[in-house]
Protein backbone atom coordinates (compact mmCIF):
# COMPACT_ATOMS: atom_id res chain seq x y z
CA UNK A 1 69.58 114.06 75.45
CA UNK A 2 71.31 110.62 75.00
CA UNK A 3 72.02 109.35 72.08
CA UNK A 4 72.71 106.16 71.41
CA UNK A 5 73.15 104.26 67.79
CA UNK A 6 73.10 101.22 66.33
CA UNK A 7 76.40 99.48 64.89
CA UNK A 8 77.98 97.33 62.61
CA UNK A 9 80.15 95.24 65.51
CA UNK A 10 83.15 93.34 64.98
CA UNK A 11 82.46 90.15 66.27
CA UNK A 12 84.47 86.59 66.54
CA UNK A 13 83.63 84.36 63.76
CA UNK A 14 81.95 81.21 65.74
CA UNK A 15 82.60 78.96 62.68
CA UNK A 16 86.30 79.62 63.14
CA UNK A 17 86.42 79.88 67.15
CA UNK A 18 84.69 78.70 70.18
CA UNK A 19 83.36 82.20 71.91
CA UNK A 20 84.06 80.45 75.09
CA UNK A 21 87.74 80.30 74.29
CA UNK A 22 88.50 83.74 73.07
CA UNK A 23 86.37 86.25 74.80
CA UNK A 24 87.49 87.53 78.39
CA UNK A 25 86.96 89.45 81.45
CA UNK A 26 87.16 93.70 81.26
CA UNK A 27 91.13 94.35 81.70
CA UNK A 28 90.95 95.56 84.94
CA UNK A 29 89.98 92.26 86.15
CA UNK A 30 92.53 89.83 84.69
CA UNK A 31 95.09 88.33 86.94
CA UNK A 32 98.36 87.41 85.96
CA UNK A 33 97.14 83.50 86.28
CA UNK A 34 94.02 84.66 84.18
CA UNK A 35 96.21 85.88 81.75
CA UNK A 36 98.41 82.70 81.36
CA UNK A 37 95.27 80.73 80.83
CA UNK A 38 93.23 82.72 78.64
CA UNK A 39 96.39 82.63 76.03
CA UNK A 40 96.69 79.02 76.81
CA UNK A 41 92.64 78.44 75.35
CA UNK A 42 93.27 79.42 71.85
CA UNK A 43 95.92 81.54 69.57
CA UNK A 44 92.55 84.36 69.00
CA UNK A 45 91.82 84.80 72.64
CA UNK A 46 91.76 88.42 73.37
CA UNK A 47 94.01 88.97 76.06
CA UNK A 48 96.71 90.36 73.91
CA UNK A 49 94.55 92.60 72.91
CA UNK A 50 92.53 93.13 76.17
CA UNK A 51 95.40 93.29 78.22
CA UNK A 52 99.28 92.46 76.60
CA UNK A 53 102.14 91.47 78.55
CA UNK A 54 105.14 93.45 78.87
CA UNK A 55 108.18 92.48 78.06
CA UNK A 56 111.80 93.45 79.03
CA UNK A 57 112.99 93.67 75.67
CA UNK A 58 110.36 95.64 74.34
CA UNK A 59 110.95 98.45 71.66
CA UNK A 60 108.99 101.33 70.55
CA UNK A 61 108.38 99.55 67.22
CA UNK A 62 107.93 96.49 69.45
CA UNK A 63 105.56 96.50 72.59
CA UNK A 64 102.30 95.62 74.09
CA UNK A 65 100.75 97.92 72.04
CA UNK A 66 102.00 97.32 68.96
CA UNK A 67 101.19 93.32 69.14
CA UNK A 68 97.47 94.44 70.40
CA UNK A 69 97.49 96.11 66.80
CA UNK A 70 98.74 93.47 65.12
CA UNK A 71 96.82 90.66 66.46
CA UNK A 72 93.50 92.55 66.23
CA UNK A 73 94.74 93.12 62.48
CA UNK A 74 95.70 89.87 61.41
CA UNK A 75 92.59 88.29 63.06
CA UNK A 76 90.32 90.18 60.60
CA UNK A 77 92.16 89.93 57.46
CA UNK A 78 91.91 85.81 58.51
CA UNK A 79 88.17 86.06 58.90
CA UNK A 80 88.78 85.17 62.90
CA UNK A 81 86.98 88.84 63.53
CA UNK A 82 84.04 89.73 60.83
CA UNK A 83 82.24 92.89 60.96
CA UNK A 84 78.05 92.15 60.97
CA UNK A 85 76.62 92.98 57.74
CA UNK A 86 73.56 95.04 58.94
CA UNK A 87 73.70 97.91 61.91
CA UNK A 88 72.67 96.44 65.37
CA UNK A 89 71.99 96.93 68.86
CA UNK A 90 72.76 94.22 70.82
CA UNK A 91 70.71 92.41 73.14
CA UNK A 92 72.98 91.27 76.23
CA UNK A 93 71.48 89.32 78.50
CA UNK A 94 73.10 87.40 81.64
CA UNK A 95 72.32 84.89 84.26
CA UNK A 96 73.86 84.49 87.27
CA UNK A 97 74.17 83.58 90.88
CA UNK A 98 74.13 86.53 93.68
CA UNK A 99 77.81 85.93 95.47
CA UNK A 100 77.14 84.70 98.82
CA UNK A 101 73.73 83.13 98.09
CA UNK A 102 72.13 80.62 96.17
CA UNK A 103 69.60 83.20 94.24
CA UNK A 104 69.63 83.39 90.76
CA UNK A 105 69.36 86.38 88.22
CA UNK A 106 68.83 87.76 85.02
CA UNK A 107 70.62 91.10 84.41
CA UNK A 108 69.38 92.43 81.04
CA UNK A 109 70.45 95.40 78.84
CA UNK A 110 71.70 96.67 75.39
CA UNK A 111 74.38 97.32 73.79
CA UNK A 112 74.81 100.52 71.34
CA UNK A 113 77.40 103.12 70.17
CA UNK A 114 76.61 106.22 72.54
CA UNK A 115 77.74 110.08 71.34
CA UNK A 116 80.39 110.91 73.84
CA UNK A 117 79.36 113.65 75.97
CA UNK A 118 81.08 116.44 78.36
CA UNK A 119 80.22 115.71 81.55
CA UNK A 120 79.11 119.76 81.84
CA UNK A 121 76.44 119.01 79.25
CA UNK A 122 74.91 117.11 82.24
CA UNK A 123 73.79 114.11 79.42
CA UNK A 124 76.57 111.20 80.97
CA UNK A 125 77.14 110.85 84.72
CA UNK A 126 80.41 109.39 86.35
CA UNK A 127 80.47 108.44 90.31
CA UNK A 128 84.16 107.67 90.84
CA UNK A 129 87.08 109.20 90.30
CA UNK A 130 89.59 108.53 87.75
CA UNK A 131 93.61 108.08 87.77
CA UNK A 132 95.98 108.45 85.32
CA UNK A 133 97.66 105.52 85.16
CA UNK A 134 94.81 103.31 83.94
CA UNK A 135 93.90 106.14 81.20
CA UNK A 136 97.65 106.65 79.80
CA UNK A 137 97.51 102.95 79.74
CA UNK A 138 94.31 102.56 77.60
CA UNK A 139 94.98 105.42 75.44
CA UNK A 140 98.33 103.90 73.99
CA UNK A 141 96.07 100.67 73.26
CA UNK A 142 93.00 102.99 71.26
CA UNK A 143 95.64 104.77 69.35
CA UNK A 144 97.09 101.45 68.31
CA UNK A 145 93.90 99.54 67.72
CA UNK A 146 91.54 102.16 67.13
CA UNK A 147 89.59 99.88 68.57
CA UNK A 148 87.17 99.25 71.84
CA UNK A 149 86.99 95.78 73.12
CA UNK A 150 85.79 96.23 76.02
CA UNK A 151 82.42 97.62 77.35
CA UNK A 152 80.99 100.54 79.06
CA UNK A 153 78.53 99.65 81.73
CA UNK A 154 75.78 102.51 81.76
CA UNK A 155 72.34 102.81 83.92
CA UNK A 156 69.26 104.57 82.59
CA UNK A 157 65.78 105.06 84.33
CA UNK A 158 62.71 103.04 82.89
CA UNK A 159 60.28 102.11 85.52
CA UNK A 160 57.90 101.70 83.03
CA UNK A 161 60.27 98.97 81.23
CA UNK A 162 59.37 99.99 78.18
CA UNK A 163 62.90 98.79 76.64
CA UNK A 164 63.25 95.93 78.88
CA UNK A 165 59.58 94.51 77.06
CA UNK A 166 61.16 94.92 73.41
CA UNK A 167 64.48 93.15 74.68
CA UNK A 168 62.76 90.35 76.03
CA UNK A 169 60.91 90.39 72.48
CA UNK A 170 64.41 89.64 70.81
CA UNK A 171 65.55 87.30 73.42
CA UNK A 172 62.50 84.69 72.07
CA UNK A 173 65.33 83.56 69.18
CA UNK A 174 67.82 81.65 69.52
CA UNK A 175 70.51 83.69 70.85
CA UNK A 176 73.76 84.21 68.42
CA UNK A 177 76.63 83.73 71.48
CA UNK A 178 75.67 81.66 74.58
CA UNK A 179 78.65 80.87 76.65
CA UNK A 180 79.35 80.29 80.52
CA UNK A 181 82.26 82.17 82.31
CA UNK A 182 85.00 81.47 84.87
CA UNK A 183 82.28 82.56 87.28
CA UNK A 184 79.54 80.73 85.99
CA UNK A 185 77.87 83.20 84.36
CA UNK A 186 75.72 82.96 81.36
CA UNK A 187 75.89 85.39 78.37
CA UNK A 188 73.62 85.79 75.99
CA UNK A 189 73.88 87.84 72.47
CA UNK A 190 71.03 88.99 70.49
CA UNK A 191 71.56 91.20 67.18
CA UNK A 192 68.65 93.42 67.19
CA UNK A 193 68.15 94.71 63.28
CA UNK A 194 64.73 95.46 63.04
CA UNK A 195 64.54 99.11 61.76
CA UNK A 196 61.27 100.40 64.02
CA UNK A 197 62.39 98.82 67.20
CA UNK A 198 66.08 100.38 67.16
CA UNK A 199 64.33 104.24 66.14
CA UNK A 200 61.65 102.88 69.17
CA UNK A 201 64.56 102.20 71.70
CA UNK A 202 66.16 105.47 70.75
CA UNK A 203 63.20 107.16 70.86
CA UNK A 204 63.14 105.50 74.51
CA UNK A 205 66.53 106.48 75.38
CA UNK A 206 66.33 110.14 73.73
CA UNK A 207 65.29 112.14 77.24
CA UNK A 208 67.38 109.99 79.49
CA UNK A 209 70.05 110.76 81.67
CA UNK A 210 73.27 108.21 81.38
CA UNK A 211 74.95 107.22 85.01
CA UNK A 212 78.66 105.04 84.16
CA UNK A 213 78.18 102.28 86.85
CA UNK A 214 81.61 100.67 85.63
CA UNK A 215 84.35 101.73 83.33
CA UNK A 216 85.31 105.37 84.23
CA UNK A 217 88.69 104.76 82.61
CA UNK A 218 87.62 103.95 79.48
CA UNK A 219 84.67 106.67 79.15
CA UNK A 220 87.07 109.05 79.78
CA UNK A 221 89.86 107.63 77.28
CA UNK A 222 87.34 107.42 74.61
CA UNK A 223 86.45 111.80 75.52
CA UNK A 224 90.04 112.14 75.28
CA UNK A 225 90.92 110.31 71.96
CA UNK A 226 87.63 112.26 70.67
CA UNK A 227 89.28 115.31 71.54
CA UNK A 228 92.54 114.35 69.76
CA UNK A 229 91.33 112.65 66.67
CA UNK A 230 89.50 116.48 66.52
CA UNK A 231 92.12 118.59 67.09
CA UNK A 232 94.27 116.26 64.57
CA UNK A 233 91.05 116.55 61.86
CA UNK A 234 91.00 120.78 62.62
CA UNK A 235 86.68 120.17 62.56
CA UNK A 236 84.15 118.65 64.72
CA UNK A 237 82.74 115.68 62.13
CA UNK A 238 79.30 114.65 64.48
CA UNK A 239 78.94 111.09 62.28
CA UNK A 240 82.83 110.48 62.58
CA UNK A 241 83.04 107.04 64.42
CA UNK A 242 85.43 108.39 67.17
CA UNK A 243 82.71 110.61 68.57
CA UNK A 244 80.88 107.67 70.03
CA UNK A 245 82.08 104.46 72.41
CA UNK A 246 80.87 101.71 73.04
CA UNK A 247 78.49 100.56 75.80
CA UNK A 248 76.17 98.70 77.38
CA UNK A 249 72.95 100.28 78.93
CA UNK A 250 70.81 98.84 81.61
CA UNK A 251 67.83 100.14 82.96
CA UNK A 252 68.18 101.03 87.15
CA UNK A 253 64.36 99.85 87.68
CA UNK A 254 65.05 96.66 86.47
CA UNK A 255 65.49 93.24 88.48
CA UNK A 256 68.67 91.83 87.59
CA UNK A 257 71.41 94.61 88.77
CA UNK A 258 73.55 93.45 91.58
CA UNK A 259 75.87 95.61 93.34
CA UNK A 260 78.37 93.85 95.60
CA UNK A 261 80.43 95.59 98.62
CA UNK A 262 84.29 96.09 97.89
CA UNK A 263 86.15 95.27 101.68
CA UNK A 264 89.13 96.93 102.66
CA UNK A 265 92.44 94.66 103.68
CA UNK A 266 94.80 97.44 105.62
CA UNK A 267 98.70 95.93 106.51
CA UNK A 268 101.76 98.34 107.51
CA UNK A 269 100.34 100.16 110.05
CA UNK A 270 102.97 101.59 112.27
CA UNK A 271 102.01 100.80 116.08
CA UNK A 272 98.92 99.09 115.23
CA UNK A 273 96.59 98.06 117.96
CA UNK A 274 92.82 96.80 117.57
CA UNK A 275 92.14 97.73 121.22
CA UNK A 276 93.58 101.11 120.68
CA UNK A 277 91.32 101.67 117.48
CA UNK A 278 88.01 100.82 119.49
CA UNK A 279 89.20 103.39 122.17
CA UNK A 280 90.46 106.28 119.92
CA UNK A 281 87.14 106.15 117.92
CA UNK A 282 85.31 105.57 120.67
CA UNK A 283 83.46 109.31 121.19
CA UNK A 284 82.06 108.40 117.25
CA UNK A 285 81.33 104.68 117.15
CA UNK A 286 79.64 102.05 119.68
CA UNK A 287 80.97 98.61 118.94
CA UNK A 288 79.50 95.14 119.12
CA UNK A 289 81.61 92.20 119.61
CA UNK A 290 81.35 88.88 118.45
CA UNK A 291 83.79 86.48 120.54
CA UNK A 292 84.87 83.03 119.82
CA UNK A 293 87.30 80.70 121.42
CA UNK A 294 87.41 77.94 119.22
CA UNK A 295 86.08 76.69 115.91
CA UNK A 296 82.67 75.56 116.77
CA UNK A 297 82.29 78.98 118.58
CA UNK A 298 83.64 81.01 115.60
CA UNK A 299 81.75 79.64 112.73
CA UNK A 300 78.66 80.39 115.06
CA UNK A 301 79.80 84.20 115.57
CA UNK A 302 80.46 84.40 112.26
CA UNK A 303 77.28 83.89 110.68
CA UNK A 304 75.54 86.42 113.70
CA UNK A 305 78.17 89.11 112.81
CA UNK A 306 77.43 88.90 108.91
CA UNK A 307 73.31 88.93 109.64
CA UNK A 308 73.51 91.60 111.52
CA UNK A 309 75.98 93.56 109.65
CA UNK A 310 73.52 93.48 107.06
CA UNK A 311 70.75 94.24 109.22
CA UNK A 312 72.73 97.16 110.44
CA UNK A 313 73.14 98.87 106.74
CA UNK A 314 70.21 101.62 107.72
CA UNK A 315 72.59 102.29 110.69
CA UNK A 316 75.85 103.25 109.48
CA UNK A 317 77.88 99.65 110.06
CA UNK A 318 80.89 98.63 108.94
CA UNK A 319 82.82 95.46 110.29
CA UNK A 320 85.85 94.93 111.88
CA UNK A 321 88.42 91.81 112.27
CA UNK A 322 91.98 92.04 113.71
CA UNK A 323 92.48 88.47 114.56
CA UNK A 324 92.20 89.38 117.88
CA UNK A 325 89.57 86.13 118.47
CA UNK A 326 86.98 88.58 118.02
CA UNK A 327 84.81 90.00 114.83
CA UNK A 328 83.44 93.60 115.62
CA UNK A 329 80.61 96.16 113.89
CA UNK A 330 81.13 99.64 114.38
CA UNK A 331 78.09 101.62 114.42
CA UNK A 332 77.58 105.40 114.39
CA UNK A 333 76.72 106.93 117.24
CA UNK A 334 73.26 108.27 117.95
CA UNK A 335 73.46 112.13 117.16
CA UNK A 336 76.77 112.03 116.08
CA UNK A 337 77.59 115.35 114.32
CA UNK A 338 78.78 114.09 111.32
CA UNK A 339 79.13 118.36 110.06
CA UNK A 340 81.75 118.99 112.69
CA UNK A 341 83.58 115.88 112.19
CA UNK A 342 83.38 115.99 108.59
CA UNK A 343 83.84 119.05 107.08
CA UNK A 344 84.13 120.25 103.94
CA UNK A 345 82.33 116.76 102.98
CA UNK A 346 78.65 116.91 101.58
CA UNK A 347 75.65 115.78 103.37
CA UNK A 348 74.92 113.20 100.75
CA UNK A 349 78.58 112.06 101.06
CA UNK A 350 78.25 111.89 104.93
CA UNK A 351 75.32 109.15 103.94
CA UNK A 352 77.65 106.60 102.84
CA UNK A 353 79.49 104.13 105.05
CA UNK A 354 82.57 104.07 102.76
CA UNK A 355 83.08 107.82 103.66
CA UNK A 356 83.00 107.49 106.91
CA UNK A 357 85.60 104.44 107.02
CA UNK A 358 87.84 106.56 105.10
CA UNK A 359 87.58 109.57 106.86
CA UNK A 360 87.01 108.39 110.37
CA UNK A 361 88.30 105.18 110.51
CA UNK A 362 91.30 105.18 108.53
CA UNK A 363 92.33 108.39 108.11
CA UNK A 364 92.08 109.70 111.58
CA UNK A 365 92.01 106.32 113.86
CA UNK A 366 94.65 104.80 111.43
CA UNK A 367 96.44 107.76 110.31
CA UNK A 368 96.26 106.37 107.04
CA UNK A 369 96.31 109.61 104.24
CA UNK A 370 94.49 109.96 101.28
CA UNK A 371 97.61 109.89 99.36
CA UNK A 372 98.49 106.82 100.91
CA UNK A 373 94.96 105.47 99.95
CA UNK A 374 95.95 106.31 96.27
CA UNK A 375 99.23 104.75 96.04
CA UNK A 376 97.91 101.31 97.31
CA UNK A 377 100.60 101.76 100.52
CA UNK A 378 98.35 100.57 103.32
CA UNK A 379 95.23 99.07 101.41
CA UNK A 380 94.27 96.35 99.10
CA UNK A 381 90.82 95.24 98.20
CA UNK A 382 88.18 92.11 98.28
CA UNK A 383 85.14 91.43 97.19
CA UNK A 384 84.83 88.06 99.13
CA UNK A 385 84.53 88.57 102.34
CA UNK A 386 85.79 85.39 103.61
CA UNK A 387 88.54 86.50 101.41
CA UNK A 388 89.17 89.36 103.23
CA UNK A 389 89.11 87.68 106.72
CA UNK A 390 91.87 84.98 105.46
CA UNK A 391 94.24 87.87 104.62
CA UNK A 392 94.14 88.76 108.36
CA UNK A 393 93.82 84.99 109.38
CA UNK A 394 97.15 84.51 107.49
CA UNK A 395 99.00 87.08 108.72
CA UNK A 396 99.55 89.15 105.46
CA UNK A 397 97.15 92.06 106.66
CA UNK A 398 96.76 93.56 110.40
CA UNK A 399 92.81 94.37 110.22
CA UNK A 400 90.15 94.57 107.60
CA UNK A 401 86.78 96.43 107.43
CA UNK A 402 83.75 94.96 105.78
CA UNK A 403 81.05 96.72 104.02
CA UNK A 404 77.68 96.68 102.95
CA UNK A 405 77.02 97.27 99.19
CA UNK A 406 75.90 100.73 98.38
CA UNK A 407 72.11 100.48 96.48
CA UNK A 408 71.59 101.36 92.73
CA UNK A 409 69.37 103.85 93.52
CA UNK A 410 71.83 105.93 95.89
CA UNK A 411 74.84 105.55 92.87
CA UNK A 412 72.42 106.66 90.26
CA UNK A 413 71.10 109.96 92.64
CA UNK A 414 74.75 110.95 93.72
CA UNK A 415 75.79 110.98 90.50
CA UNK A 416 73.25 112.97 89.23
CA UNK A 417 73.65 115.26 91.49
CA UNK A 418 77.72 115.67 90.56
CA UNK A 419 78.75 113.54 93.62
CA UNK A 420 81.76 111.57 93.08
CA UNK A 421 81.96 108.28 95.00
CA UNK A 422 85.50 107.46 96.72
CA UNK A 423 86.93 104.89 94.53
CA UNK A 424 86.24 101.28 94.95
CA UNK A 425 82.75 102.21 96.45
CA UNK A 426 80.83 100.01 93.79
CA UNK A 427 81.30 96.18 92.23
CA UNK A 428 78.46 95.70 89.89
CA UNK A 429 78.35 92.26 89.28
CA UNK A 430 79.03 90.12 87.43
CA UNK A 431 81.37 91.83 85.11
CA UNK A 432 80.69 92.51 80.86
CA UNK A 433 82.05 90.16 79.03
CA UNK A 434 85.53 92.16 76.01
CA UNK A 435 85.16 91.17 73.10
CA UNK A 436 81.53 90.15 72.81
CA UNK A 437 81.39 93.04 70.64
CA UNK A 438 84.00 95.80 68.80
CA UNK A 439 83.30 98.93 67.83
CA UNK A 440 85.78 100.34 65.40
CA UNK A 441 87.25 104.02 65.00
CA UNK A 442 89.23 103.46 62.10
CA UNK A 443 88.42 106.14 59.69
């Protein structure tokens, strides 16, 4: 069963900072130039925190790590960071416009302190795989800070909405943080310390079945520094604050979630040839081409390529551009055997387009490895896909492949089922604001 709790957060002090100027994106998304300006907004932003800067002269009594510390632990002996008086959950709701459209949405959800679960007690779900360099990398900072700033994104199932009726009940206040991000977003923060609606929600929550939709790294960091604050301690303490993280939950039946593809930008491809691509995968995919000679003619093929890449999502399609004056969907084959040219891969991993790019595409028509895949050598990543295009357009990639987002409903069943997606296979958006809340593991 899940079980999720309600905390006393560390939260920014509004009467001695703007939220807008101190609270950032989740680590993994800040830029170098993101960086530079979120320390330039105020002297309590997070970012050294969040995500430090290396520097060449850096000590073991002196690093990244060691500054995350001390910021964090100056700001709350100043009063910058206060802990809430009362346990809470969190109300967290956000508005926002759908990338690509003009549609907007309300994503809402909760957060809480969840119990850290094995993932063979079948209670917490991941979808992607994991490296190590993110998780050394965030286990230094916990160690230091004892501290999570940033948030767990986690799906549960309630088509009923029963939760999603006693958030909107809290939401009727005036919220306690409203701010607008880079990506004009709206956040909104609701403590929720009514005794009978937290036991309600958990009551809610107790038979549900956790899926992470963003923030492997962390969920896993936090399962390791469980393990080693426990082996450290020589006990299992249940109610000892390191055997919970955490997150935000969000209910899969609900209106607001927004899943965005993730487009793949390939360069340093030895004897690369668009034409010889089409023809070597030619016996698995038909292609479509979309031609254009000038301007006028392109913007016009552009716009019937992206409809009916969508329209083609049911039918295994995945776009192509090599700057070759042309944009082109691949499309399965009718009867393909996907077995035989896939084995050793599940059928529910045979589903997904993102699979079949990387096993078809790159890997055999690109002769592009999996290793290769890991170490970044051949591939970046876009979420734009104008973005994506402009890389090829500009000469500093040789071909990308554009995607159609993968549904909710398909993460949430895979992972349930102990599928792991290949990584990069999901962008929920928009992103969880660090710092909103902090949940503490200082003993």
């Amino acid at each position: 069963m899940a079980e999720i709790y309600p905390f006393r957060a560390y939260r920014y002090n509004a009467a001695r900072v703007e939220p807008a100027k101190v609270l950032t994106q989740p680590y993994d998304k800040i830029t170098p130039a993101m960086a530079e300006k979120y320390a330039a907004a105020s002297p309590y932003n997070l970012i050294p925190v969040e995500k430090g800067k290396s520097l060449p002269e850096d000590t073991p009594e002196n690093n990244v790590y060691t500054r995350a510390e001390k910021a964090l632990e100056d700001w709350i002996r100043e009063g910058v960071v206060a802990q809430d008086a009362a346990p809470s959950l969190y109300a967290y709701f956000q508005e926002y416009t759908v990338p690509g459209t003009s549609e907007r949405r309300t994503r809402k959800g909760f957060i809480a302190a969840g119990r850290i679960e094995d993932y063979s007690a079948g209670v917490i779900f991941r979808h992607e795989q994991t490296l190590s360099g993110p998780k050394a990398d965030r286990m230094e900072l916990l160690r230091h800070t004892q501290t999570h700033t940033g948030q767990l994104f986690m799906l549960y199932n309630d088509p009923a909405g029963r939760v999603d009726a006693l958030l909107d009940a809290s939401a009727r206040a005036k919220p306690d943080v409203e701010i607008r991000d880079e990506y004009d977003v709206v956040h909104w923060l609701w403590p929720v310390t009514d005794a009978k609606m937290i036991e309600t929600i958990q009551r809610e929550l107790a038979d549900k079945k956790l899926v992470i939709a963003d923030g492997h790294h962390r969920y896993e960091t936090a399962m390791a520094y469980r393990d080693e604050r426990r082996a450290a301690a020589g006990r299992v303490d249940p109610n000892a604050p390191y055997e919970k993280v955490m997150m935000t939950l969000f209910n899969t039946a609900g209106k607001g979630l927004t899943i965005l593809p993730t487009h793949r930008v390939a360069t340093n491809i030895a004897g690369f040839s668009a034409q010889g691509l089409r023809a070597k995968l030619g016996n698995i995919f038909d292609s479509q081409s979309y031609p254009f000679a000038a301007a006028a003619d392109r913007a016009k093929a552009y716009e019937t390529f992206r409809r009916d890449l969508q329209r083609g999502q049911r039918q295994r399609a995945i776009g192509v551009y090599a700057g070759d004056e042309a944009f082109t969907i691949f499309v399965l084959k009718k009867g393909a055997n996907l077995e035989a040219l896939l084995p050793g891969v599940s059928a529910a991993q045979r589903q997904l387009d993102v699979v079949l790019l990387h096993r078809l595409i790159l890997e055999r028509g690109l002769g592009i490895t999996p290793d290769a895949v890991k170490t970044e050598k051949n591939l970046t990543y876009e979420r734009e896909m104008d973005t994506a295009i402009g890389e090829v357009d500009q000469g500093r990639a040789q071909i990308c492949f554009l995607l159609n987002a993968v549904s909710v409903e398909t993460v949430a069943e895979m992972a349930m089922a102990g599928e792991v997606l290949p990584q990069k296979s999901t962008d929920f958006f928009p992103k969880l604001m660090s710092g909103i809340t902090m949940y503490r593991v200082k003993l």
